[in-house]
Protein backbone atom coordinates (compact mmCIF):
# COMPACT_ATOMS: atom_id res chain seq x y z
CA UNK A 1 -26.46 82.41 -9.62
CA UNK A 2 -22.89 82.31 -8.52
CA UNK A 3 -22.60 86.09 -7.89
CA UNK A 4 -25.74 86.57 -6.27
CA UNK A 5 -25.63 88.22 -2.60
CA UNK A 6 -25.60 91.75 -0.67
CA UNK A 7 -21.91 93.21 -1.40
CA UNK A 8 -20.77 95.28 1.40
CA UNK A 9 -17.31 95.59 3.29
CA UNK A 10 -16.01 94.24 6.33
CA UNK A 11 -13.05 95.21 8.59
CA UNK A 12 -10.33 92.61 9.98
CA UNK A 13 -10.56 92.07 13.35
CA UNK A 14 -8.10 89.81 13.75
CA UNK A 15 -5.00 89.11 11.71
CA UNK A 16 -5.34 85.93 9.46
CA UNK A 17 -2.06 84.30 8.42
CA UNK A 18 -1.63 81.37 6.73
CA UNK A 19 2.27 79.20 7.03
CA UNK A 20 3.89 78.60 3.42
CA UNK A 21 7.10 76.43 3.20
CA UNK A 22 9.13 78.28 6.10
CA UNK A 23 7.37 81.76 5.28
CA UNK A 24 4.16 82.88 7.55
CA UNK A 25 2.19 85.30 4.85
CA UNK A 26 -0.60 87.68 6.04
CA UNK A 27 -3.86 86.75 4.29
CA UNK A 28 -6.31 89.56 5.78
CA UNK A 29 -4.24 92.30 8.20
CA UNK A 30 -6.64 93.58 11.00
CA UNK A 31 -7.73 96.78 11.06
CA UNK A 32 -7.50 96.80 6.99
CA UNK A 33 -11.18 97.09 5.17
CA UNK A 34 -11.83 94.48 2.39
CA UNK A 35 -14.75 93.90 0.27
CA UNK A 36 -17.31 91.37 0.80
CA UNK A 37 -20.36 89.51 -0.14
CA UNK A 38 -23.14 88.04 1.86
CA UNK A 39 -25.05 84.91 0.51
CA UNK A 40 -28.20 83.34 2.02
CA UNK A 41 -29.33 79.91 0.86
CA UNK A 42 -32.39 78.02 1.50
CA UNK A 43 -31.68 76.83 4.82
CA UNK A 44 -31.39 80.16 5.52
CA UNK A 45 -27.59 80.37 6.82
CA UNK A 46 -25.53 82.79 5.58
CA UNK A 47 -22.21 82.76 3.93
CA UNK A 48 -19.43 85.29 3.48
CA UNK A 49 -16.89 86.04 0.50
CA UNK A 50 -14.73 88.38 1.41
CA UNK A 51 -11.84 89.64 -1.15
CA UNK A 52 -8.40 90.37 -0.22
CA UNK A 53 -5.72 91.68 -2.38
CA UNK A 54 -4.40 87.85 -3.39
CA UNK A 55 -6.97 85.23 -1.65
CA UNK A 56 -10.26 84.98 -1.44
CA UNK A 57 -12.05 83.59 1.62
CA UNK A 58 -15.16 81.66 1.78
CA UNK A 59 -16.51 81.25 5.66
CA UNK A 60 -19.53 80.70 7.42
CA UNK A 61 -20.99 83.35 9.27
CA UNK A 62 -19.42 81.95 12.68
CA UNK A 63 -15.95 82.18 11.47
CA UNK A 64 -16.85 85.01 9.94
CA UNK A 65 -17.64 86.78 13.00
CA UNK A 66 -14.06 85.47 14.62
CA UNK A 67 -12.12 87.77 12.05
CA UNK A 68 -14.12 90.66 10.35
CA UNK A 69 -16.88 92.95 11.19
CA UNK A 70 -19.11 94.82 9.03
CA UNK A 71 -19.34 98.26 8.25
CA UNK A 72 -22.52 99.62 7.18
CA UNK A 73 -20.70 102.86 5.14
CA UNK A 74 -18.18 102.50 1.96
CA UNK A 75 -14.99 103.54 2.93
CA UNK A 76 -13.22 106.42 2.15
CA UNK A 77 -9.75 105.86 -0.26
C-alpha cells in the first residue's frame, strides 16, 4: 500500500533550501513542525515522508536524522 506507515510529526533541525534560477527558496525552516510518515520495508530500513507546505520530501532515515527530529506529542496550533 502506498500510504501505509506510522504518521507522526517531526521538527526541522536544520534549515533545508533548495537554489531556483537566481532565487534560494526555503523548503523546510528549522525550528518549524511538519507532518510525517514513517515506512518500514522488508529489509527492515526505514523511510521518511515528511510534508511541507509546497514539497514533499522522501529520505532515508540517515538524512533524515541530519534535518528533523521527532516529536512524540501532536502539536499545539
Amino acid at each position: 500500500m502506498a500510504n501505509d506507515g506510522k504518521r507522526t510529526y517531526c521538527r526541522c533541525i536544520e534549515e533545508m533550501t533548495m537554489i531556483i534560477g537566481k532565487e534560494e527558496t526555503v523548503l523546510f525552516e528549522f525550528k518549524e513542525v511538519y507532518p510525517c510518515m514513517i515506512r518500514t520495508s522488508d529489509t527492515e530500513m526505514n523511510y521518511y515522508k515528511i510534508y511541507g507546505e509546497e514539497f514533499a520530501l522522501s529520505c532515508s532515515e540517515q538524512e533524515f536524522k541530519e534535518h528533523f527530529k521527532l516529536i512524540l506529542h501532536q502539536p499545539i496550533k
